[in-house]
C-alpha atoms as a PDB file:
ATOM      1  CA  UNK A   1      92.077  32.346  91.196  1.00  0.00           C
ATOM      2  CA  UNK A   2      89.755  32.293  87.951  1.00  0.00           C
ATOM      3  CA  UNK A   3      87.314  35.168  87.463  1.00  0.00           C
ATOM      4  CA  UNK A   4      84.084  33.805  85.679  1.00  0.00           C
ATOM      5  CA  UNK A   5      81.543  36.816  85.289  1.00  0.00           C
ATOM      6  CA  UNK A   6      83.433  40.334  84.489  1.00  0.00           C
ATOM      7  CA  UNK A   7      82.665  43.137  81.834  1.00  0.00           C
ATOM      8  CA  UNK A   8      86.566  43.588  80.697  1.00  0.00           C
ATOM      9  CA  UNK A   9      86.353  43.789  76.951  1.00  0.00           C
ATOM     10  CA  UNK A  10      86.234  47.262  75.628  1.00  0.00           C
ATOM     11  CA  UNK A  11      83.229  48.969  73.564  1.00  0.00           C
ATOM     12  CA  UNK A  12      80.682  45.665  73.757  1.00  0.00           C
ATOM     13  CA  UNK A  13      78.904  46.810  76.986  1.00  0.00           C
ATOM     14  CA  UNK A  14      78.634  48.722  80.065  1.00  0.00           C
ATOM     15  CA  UNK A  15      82.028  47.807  81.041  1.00  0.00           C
ATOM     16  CA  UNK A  16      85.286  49.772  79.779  1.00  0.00           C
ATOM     17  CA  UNK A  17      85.427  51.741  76.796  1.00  0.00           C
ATOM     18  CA  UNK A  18      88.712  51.270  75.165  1.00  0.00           C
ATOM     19  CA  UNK A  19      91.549  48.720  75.077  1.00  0.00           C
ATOM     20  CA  UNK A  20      93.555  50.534  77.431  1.00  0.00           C
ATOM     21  CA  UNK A  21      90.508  50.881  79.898  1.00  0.00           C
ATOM     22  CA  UNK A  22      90.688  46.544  79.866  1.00  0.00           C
ATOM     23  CA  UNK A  23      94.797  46.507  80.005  1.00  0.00           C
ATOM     24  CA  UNK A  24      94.450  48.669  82.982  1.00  0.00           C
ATOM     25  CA  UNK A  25      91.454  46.205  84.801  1.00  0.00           C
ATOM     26  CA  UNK A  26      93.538  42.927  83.337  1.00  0.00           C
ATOM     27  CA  UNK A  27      96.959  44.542  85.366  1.00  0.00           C
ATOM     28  CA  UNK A  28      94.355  44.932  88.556  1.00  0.00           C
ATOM     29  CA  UNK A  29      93.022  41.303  87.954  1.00  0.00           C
ATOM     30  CA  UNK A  30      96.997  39.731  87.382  1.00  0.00           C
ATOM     31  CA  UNK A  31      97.535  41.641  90.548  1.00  0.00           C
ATOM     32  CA  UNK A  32      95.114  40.407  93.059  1.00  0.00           C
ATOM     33  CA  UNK A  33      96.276  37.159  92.181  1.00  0.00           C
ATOM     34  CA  UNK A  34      93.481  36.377  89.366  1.00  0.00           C
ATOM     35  CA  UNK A  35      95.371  33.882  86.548  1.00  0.00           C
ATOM     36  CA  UNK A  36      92.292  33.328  83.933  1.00  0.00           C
ATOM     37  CA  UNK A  37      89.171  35.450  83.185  1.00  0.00           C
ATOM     38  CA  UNK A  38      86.194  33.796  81.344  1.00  0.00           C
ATOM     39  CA  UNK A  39      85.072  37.341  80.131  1.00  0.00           C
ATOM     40  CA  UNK A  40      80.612  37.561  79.801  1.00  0.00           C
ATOM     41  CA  UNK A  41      79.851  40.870  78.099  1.00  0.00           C
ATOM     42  CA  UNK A  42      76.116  41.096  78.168  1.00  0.00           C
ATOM     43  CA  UNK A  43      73.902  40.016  75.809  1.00  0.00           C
ATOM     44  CA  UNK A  44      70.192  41.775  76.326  1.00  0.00           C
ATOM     45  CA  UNK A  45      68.643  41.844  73.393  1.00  0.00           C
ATOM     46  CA  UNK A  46      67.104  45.512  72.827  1.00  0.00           C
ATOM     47  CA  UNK A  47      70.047  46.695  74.961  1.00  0.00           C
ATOM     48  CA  UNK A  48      73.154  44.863  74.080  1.00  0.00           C
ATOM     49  CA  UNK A  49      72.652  42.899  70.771  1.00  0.00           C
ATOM     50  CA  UNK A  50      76.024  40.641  71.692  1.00  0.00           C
ATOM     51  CA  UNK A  51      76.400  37.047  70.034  1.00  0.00           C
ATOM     52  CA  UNK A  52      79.343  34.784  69.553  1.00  0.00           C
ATOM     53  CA  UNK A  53      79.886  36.832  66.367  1.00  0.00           C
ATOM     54  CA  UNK A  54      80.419  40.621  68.003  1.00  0.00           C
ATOM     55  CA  UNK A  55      82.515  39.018  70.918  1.00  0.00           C
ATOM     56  CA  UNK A  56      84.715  36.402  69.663  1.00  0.00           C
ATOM     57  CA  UNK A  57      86.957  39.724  67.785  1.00  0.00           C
ATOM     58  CA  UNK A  58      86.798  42.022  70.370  1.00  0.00           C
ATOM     59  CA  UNK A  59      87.805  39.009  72.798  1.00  0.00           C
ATOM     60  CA  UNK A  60      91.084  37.946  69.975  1.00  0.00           C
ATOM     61  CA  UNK A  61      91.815  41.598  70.287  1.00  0.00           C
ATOM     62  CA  UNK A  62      92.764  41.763  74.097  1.00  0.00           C
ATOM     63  CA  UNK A  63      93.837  38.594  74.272  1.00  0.00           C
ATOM     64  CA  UNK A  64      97.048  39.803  71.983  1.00  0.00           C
ATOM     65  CA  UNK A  65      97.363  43.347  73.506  1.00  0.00           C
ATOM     66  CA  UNK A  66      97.538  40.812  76.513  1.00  0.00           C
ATOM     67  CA  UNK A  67     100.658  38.939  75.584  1.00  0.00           C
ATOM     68  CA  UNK A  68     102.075  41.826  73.933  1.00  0.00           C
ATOM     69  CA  UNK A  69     102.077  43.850  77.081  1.00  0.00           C
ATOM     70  CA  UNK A  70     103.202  40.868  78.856  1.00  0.00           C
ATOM     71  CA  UNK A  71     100.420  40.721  81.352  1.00  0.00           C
ATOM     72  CA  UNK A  72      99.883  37.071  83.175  1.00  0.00           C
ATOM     73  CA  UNK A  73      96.576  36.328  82.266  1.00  0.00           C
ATOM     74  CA  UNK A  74      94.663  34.375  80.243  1.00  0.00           C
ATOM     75  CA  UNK A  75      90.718  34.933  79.000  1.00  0.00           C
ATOM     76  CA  UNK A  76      88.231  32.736  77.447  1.00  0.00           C
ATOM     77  CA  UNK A  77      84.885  33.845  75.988  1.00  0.00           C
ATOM     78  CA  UNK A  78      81.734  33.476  78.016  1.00  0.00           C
ATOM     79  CA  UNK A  79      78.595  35.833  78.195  1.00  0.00           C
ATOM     80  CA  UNK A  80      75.988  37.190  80.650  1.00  0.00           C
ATOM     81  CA  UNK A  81      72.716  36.310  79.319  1.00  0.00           C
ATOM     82  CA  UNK A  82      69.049  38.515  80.319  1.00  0.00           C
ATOM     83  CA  UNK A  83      65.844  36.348  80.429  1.00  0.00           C
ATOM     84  CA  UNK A  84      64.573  36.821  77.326  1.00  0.00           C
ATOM     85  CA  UNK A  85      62.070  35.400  74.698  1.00  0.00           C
ATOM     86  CA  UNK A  86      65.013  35.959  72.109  1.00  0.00           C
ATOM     87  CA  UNK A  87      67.232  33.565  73.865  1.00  0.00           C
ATOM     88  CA  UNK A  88      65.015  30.251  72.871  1.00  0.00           C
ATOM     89  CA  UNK A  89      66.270  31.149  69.356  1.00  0.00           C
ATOM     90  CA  UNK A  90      69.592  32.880  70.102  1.00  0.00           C
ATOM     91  CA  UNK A  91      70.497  29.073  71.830  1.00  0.00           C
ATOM     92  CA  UNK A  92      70.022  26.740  69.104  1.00  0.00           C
ATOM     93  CA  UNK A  93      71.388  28.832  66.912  1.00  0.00           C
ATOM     94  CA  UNK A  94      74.685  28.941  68.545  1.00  0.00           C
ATOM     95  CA  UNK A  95      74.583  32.298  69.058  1.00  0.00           C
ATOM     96  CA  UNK A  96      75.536  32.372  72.523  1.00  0.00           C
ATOM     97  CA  UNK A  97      79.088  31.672  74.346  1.00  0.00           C
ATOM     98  CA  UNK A  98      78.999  29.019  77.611  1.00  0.00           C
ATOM     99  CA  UNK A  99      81.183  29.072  80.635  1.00  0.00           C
ATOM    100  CA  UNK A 100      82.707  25.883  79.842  1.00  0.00           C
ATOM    101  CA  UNK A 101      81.192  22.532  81.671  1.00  0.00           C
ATOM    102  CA  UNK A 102      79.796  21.276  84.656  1.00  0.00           C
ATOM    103  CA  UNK A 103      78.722  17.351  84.969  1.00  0.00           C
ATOM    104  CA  UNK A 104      78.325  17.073  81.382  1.00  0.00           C
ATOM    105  CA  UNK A 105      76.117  20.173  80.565  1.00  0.00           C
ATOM    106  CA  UNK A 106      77.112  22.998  79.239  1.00  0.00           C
ATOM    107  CA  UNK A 107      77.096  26.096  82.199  1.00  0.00           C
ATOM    108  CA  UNK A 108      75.232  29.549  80.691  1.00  0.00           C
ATOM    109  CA  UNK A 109      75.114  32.549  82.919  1.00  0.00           C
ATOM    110  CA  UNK A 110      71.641  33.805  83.491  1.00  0.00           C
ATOM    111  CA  UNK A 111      70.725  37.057  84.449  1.00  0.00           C
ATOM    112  CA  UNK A 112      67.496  37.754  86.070  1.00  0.00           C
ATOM    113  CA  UNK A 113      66.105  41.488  85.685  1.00  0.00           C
ATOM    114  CA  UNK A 114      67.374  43.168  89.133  1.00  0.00           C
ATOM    115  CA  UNK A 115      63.771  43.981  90.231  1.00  0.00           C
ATOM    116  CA  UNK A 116      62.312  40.666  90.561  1.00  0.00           C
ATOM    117  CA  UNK A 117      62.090  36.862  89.364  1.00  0.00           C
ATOM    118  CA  UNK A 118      60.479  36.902  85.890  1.00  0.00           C
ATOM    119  CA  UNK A 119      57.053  34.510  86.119  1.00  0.00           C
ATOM    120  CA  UNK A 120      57.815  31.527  83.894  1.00  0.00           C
ATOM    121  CA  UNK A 121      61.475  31.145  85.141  1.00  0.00           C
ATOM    122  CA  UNK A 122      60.810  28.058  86.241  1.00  0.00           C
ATOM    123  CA  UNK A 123      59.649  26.376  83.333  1.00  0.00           C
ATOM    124  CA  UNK A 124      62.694  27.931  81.261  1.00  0.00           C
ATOM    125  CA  UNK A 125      64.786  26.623  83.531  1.00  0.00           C
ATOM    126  CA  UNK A 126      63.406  23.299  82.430  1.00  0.00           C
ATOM    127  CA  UNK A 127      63.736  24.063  78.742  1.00  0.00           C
ATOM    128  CA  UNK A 128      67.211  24.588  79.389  1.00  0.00           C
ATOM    129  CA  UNK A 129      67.941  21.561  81.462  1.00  0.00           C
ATOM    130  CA  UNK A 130      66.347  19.860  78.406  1.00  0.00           C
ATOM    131  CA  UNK A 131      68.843  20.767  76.301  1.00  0.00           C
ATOM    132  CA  UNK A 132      71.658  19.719  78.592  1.00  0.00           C
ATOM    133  CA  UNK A 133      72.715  23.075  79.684  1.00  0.00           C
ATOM    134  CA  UNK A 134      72.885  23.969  83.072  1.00  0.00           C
ATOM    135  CA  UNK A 135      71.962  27.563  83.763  1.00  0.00           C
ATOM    136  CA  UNK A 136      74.249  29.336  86.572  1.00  0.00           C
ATOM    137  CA  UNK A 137      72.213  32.394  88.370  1.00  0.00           C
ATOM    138  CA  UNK A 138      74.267  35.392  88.352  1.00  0.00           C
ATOM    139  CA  UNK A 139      74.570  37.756  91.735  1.00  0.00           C
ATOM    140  CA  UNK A 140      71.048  36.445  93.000  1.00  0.00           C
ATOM    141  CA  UNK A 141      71.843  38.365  96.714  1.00  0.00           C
ATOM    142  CA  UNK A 142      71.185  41.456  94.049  1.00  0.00           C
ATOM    143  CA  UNK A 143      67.861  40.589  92.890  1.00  0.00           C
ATOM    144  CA  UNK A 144      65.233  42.698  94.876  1.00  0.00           C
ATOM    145  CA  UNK A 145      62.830  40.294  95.346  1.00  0.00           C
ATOM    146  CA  UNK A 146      65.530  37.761  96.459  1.00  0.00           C
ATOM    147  CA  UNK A 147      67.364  40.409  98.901  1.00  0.00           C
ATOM    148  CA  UNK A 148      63.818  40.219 100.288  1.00  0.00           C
ATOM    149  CA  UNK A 149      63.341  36.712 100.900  1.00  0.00           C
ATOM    150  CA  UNK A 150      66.548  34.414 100.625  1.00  0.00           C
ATOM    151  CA  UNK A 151      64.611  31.502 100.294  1.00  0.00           C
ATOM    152  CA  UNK A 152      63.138  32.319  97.346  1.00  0.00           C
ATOM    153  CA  UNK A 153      65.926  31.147  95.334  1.00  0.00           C
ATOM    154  CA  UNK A 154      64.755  27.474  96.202  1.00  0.00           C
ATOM    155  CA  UNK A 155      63.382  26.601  93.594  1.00  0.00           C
ATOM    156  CA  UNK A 156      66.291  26.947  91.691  1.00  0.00           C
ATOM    157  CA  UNK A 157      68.606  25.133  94.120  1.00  0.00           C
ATOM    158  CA  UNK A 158      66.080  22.229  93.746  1.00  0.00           C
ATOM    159  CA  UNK A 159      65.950  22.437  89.864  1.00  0.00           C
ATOM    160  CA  UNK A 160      69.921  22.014  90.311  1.00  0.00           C
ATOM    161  CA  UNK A 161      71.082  25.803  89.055  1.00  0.00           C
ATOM    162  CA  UNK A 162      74.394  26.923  89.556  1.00  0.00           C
ATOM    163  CA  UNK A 163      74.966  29.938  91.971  1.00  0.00           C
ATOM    164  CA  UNK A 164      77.279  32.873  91.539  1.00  0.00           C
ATOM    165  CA  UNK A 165      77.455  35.421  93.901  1.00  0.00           C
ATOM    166  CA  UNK A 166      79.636  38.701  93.716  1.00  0.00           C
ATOM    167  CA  UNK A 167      82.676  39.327  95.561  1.00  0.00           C
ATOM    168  CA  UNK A 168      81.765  43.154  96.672  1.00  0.00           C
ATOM    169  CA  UNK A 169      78.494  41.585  97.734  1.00  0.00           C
ATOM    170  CA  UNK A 170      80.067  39.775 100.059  1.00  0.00           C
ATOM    171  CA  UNK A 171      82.518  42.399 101.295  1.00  0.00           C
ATOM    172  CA  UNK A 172      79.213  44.746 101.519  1.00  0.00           C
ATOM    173  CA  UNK A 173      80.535  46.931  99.163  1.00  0.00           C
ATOM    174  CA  UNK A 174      76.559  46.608  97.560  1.00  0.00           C
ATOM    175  CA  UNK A 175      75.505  47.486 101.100  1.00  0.00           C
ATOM    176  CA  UNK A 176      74.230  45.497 103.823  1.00  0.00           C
ATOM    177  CA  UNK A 177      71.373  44.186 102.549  1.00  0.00           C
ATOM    178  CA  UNK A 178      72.812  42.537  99.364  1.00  0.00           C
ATOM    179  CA  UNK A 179      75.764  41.783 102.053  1.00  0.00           C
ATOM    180  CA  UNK A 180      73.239  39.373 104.233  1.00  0.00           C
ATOM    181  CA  UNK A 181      71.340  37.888 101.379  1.00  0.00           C
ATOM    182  CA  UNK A 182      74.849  36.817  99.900  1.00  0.00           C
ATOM    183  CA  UNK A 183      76.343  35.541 103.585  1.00  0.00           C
ATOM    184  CA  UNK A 184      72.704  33.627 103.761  1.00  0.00           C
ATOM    185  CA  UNK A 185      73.412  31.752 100.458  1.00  0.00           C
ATOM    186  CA  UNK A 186      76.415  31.257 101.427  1.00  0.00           C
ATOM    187  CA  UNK A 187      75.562  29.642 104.869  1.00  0.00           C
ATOM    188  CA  UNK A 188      73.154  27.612 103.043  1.00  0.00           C
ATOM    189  CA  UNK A 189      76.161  25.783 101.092  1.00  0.00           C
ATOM    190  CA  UNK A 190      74.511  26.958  97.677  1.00  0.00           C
ATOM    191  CA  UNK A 191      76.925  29.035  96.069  1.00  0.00           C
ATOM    192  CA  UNK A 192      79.236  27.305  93.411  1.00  0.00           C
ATOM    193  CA  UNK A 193      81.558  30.469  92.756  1.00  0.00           C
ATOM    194  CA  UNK A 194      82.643  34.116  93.648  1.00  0.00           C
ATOM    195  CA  UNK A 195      83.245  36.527  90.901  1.00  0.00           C
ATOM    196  CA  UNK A 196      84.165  39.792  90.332  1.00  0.00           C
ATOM    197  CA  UNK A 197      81.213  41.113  88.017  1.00  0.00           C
ATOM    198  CA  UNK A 198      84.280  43.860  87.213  1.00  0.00           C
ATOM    199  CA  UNK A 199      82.932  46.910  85.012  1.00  0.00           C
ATOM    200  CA  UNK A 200      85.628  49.436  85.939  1.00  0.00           C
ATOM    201  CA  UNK A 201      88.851  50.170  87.869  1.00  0.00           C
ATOM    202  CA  UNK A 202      87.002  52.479  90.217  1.00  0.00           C
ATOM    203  CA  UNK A 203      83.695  51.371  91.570  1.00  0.00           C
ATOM    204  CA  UNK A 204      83.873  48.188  90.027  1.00  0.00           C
ATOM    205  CA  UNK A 205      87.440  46.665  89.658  1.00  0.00           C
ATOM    206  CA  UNK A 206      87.989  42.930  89.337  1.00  0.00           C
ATOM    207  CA  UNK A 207      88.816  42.119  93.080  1.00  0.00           C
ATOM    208  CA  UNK A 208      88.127  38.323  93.720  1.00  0.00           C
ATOM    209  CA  UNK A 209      91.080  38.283  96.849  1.00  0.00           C
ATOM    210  CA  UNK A 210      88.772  40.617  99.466  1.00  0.00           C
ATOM    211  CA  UNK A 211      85.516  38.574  98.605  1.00  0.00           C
ATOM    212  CA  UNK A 212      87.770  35.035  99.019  1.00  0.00           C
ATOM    213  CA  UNK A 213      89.393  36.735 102.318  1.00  0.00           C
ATOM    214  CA  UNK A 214      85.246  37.258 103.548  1.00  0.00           C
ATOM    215  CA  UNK A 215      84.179  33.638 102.242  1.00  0.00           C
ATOM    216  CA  UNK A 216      86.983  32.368 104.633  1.00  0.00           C
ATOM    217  CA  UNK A 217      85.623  33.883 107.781  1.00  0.00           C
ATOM    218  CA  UNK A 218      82.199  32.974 106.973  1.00  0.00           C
ATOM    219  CA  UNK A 219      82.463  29.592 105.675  1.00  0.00           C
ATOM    220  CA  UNK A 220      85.998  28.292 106.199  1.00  0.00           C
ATOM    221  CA  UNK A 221      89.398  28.179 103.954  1.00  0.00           C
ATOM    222  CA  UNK A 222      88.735  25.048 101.992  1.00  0.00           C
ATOM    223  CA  UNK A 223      84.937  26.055 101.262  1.00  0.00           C
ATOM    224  CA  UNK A 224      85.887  28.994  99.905  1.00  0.00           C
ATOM    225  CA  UNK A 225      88.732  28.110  98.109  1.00  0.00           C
ATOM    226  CA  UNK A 226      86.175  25.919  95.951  1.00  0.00           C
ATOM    227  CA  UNK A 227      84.443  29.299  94.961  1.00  0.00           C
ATOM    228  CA  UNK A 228      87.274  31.255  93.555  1.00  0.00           C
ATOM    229  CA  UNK A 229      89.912  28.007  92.435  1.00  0.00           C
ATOM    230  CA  UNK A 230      88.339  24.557  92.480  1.00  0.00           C
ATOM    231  CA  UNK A 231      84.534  24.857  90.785  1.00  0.00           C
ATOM    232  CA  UNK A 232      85.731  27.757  88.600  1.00  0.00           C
ATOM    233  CA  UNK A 233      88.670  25.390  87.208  1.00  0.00           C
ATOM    234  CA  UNK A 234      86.577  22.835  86.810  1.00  0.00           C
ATOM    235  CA  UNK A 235      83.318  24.153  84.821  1.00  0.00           C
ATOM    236  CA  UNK A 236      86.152  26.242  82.417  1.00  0.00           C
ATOM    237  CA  UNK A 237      88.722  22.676  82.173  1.00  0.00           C
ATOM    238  CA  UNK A 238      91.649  24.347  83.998  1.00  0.00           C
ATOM    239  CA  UNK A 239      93.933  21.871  86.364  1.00  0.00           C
ATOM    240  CA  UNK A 240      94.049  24.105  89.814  1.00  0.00           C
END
């Protein structure tokens, strides 16, 4: 399985503190069966001032403590970007990581504030789209205003977004209401992939295996299997 939104690199954000805090979650990930994480610290300006610059070290750092600790796994650098003004300049200037690639544009993981959907996310939807980069929405069944009213992720769907929905979402381990908006999206045939969105080993570990075992009841074995193996190697390049 490939992991495509988790907090594992130590010190950059709200997920673990030290290296050995990310050995211990990257042993938990090789161990539910998890062979490549693209790893999206956030990047919220005012909060988390992350760029390509701050993560690309940290990122070379664990990636050697990986191999030299002989851990199966493999990481690639990504990021989880907050709506922001700062973001139409943070973009051109290269300042912020992608996913990898999905029908030609590049795939950037969006974050919408958990409350509600910001006014004017529509038209920077289509400012991104305009600059051939395709914006997948992160845990959306999270969103209040979304948890509310499924359907107001349409718009989104129609503009052609990318969906990503957590894994403990769909277990209900982010109780039952993020549960049934996450199991609606699902239904609807709009999600493109499960991820962890992994912060720690206790509350938060990066489990993709329960969420993939929960997809397959719901939606089938070859369905899901596209969320957890299929679309993720395919936006990050990765034969299955």
């Amino acid at each position: 399985m490939i992991d495509l939104h988790n907090h594992l690199l130590p010190g950059i954000d709200d997920g673990p503190s030290t290296l050995e805090e990310s050995l211990e979650l990257a042993r938990i990930a090789a161990n539910d069966g998890i062979t490549h994480m693209v790893v999206t610290p956030h990047i919220h300006p005012g909060r988390y001032e992350n760029q390509v610059a701050t993560i690309e070290p940290v990122l070379h750092r664990l990636q050697s403590a990986l191999i030299e600790y002989s851990i199966p796994l493999t990481m690639s650098m990504g990021a989880e970007l907050r709506i922001s003004a700062e973001m139409i300049g943070m973009i051109p200037a290269g300042k912020i990581p992608f996913l990898g690639e999905w029908q030609g544009q590049k795939v950037l993981l969006l974050e919408l504030p958990h409350s509600h959907i910001l006014p004017g996310s529509d038209k920077l939807i289509k400012w991104l789209k305009a600059q051939h980069i395709l914006p997948m929405i992160a845990h959306p069944e999270r969103n209040k205003e979304i948890m509310q009213s499924p359907n107001k992720l349409t718009p989104f769907i129609e503009e052609g977004c990318l969906i990503q929905l957590t894994a403990m979402s769909v277990t209900g381990e982010f109780g039952k209401q993020a549960q049934q908006c996450a199991q609606y999206i699902m239904q609807q045939g709009w999600t493109t992939i499960l991820a962890t969105d992994a912060h720690n080993s206790n509350h938060r570990p990066p489990i993709l295996s329960k969420g993939h075992k929960a997809a397959i009841e719901l939606i089938g074995k070859q369905e899901a299997d596209k969320l957890v193996i299929d679309n993720p190697a395919v936006i990050t390049g990765r034969s299955r």
